[in-house]
Protein backbone atom coordinates (compact mmCIF):
# COMPACT_ATOMS: atom_id res chain seq x y z
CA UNK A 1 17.04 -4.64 -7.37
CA UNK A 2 19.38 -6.92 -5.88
CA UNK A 3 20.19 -7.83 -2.32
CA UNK A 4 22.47 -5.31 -1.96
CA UNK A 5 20.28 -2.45 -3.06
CA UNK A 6 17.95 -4.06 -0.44
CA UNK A 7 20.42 -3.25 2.01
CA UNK A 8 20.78 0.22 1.07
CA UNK A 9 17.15 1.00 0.87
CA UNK A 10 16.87 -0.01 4.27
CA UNK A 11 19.89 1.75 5.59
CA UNK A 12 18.38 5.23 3.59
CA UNK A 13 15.23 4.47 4.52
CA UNK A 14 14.69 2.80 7.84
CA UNK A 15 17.58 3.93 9.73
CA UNK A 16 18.11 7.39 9.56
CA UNK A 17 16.55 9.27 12.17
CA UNK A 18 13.84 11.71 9.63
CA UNK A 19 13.29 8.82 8.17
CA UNK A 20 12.26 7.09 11.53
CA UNK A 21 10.00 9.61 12.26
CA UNK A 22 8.48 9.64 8.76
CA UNK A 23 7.65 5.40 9.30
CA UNK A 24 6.05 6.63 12.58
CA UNK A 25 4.04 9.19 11.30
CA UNK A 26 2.99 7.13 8.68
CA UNK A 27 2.05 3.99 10.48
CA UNK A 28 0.08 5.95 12.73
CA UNK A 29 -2.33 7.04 10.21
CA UNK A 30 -2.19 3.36 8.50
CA UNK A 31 -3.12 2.18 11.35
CA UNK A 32 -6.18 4.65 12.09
CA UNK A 33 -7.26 4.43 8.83
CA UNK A 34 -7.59 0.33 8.99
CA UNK A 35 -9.54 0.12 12.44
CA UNK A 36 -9.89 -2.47 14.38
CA UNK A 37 -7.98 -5.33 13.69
CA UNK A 38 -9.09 -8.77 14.73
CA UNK A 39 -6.20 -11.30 15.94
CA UNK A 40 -5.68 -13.60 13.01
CA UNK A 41 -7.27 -11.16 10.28
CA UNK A 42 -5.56 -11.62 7.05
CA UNK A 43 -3.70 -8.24 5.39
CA UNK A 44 -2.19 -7.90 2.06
CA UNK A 45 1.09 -5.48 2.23
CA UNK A 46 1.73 -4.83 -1.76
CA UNK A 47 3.89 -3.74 -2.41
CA UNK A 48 5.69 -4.47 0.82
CA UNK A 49 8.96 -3.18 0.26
CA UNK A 50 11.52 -4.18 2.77
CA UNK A 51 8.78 -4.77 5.26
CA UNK A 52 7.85 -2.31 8.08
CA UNK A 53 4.16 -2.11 7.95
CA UNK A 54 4.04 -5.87 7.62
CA UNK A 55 6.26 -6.14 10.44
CA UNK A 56 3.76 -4.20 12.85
CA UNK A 57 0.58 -5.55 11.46
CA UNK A 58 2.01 -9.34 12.38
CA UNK A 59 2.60 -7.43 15.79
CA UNK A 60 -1.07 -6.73 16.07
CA UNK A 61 -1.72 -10.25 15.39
CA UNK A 62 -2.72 -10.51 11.59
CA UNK A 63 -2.02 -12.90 9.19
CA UNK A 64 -0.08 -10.82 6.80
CA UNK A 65 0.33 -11.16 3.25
CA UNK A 66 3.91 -9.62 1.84
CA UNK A 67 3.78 -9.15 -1.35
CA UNK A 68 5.97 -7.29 -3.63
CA UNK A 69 7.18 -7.31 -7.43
CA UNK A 70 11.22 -6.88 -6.45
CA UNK A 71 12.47 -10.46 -4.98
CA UNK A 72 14.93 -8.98 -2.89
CA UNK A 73 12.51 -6.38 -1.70
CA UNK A 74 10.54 -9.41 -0.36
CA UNK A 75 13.27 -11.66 0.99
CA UNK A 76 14.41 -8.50 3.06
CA UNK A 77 10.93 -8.43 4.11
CA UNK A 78 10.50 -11.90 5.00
CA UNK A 79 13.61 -11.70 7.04
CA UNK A 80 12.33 -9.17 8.90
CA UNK A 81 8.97 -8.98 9.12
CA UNK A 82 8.25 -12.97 9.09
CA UNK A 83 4.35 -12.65 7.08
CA UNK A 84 2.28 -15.36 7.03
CA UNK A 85 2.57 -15.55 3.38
CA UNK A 86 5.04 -14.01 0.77
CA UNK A 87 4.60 -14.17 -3.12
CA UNK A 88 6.42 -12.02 -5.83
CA UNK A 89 3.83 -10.14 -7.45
CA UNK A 90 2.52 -7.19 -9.89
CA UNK A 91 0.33 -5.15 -7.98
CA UNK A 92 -1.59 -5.07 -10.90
CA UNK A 93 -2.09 -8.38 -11.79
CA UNK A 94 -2.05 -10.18 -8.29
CA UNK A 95 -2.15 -14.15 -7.61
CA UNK A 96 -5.09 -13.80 -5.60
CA UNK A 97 -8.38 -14.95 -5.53
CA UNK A 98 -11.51 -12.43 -5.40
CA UNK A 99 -12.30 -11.45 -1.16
CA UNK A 100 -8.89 -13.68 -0.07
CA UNK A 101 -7.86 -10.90 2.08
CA UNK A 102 -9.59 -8.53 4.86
CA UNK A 103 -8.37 -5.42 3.90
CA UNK A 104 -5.33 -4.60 1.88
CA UNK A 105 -2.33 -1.83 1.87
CA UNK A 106 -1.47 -0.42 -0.84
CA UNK A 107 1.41 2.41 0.33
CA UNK A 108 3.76 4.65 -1.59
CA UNK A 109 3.05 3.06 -5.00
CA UNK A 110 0.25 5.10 -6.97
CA UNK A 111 2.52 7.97 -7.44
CA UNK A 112 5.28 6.10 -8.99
CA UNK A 113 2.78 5.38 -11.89
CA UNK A 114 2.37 8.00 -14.39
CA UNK A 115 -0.03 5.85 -16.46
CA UNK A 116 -3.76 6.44 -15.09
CA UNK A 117 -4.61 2.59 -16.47
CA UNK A 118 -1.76 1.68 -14.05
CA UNK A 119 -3.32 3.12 -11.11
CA UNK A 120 -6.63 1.87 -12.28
CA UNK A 121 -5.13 -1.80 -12.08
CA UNK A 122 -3.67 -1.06 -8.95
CA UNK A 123 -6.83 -0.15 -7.69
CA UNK A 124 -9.11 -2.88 -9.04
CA UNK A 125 -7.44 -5.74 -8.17
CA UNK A 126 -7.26 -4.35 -4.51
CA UNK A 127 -11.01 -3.74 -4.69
CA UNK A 128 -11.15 -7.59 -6.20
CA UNK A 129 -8.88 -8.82 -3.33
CA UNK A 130 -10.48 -7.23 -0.19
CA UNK A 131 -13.67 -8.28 2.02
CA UNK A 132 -13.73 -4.52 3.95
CA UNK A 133 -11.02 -2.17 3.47
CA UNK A 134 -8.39 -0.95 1.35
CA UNK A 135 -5.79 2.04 2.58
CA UNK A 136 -4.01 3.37 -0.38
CA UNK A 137 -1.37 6.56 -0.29
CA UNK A 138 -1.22 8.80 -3.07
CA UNK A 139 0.82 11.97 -3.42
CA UNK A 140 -1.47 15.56 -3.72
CA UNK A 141 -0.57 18.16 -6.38
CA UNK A 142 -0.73 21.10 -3.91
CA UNK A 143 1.99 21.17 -1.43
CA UNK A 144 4.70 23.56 -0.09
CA UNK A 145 7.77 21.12 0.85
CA UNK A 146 8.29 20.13 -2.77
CA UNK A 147 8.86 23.96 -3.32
CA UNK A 148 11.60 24.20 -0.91
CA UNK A 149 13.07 20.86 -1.39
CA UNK A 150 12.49 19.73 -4.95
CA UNK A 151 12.62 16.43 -6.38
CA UNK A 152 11.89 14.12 -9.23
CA UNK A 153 8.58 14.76 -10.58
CA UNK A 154 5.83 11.87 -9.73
CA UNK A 155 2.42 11.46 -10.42
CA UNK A 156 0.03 13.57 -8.52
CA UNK A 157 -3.47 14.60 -8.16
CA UNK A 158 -5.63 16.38 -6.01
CA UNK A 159 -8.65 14.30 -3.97
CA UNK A 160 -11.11 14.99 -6.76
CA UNK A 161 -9.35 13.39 -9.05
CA UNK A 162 -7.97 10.32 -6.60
CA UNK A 163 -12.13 9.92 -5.91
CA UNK A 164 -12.82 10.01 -9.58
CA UNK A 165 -9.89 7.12 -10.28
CA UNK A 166 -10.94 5.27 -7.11
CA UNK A 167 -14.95 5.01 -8.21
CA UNK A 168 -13.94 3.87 -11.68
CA UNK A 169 -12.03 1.22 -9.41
CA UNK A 170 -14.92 0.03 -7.84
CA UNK A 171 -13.86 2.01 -4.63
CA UNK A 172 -15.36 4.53 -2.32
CA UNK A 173 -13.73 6.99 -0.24
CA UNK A 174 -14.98 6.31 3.49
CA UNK A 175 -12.25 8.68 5.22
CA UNK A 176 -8.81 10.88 3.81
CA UNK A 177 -5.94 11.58 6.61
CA UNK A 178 -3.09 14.00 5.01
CA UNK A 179 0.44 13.58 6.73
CA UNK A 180 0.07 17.00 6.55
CA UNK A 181 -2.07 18.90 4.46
CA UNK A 182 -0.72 21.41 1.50
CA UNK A 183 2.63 21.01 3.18
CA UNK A 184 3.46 17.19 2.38
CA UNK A 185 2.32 15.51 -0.54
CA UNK A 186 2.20 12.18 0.98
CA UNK A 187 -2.17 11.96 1.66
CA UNK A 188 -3.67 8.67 2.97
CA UNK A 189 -7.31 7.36 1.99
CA UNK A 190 -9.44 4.64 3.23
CA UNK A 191 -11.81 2.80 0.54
CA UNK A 192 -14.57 0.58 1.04
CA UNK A 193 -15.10 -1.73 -1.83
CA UNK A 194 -18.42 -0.89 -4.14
CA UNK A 195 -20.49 -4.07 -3.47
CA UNK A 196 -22.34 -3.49 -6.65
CA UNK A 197 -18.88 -3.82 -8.48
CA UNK A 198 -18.24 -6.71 -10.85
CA UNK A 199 -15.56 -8.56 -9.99
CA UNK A 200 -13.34 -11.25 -11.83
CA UNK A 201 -11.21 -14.04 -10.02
CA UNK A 202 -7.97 -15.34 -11.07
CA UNK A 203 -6.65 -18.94 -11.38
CA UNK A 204 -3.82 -18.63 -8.87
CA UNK A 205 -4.44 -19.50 -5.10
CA UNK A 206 -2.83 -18.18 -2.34
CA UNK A 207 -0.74 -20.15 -1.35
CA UNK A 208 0.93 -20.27 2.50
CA UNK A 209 5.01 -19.78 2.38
């Protein structure tokens, strides 16, 4: 994705007035699902995308971490959303060191990857990154709208399965908010990280932009 395509995400995706709403929605149960925040608590965004969650985390005062595997994704975010730190990563494979980050996003990603050792990876190294929390979407196999409206197929799962993928992460389900449920797909979960988990550290640092 180039800066262009940047440009149009945003404009399909920011602007549009369902679309609006949809961020709205959506933050609002991001932001119930991560609790309190303390000013100057550090937040990973991966990926970030063009930036709106970061955006309204740095609003609540914490040291947010964009991250995000499309360059021009993350320039667009740094533009507008002005995290603490950026870095161009694989959610799966992130440039972090073990507990470098509070709690972590992880939002609209898991059900663009068909591969269940994807998600797994996905998952881990957000369990491997995070001191408390971890929010994660994921989209739920039973639901009416894609009936009426459909679209591409994507990975989904009901919550049996996401708490089977997310304890083989190292992850336990504390609390599950649907946008809403059996209509939308789009579900939102909040996982602790399993302190008894093994965890393994990488050799990058993060490193302030």
């Amino acid at each position: 994705m180039d800066a262009a395509a940047a440009e149009r995400y945003h404009a399909r995706r920011t602007t549009l007035a369902s679309a609006r709403r949809r961020l709205f929605r959506e933050w609002a149960i991001v932001r119930g699902l991560l609790g309190p925040l303390r000013s100057g608590e550090r937040v990973l965004d991966c990926p970030c995308g063009i930036g709106p969650h970061a955006r309204r985390l740095g609003e609540l005062g914490a040291r947010v971490v964009a991250a995000d595997l499309s360059p021009a994704m993350l320039a667009y975010a740094v533009r507008e959303a002005a995290p603490a730190w950026a870095v161009v990563a694989d959610a799966r494979r992130l440039p972090l060191r073990d507990r470098s980050v509070d709690a972590t996003l992880v939002v609209r990603l898991l059900h663009h990857l068909g591969l269940r050792e994807d998600r797994l990876a996905v998952l881990r190294e957000a369990a491997r990154v995070s001191r408390t929390r971890v929010v994660v979407s994921f989209m739920h196999r039973i639901a009416l709208a894609p009936l009426l409206r459909p679209r591409p197929t994507r990975s989904t799962m009901d919550l049996s399965a996401f708490r089977r993928e997310a304890a083989s992460a190292g992850l336990r389900v504390e609390r599950v908010r649907p946008v809403l449920p059996f209509v939308k797909r789009m579900w939102f979960v909040a996982l602790v990280p399993d302190p008894t988990q093994k965890t393994y550290g990488t050799s990058h640092q993060l490193r302030a932009r």
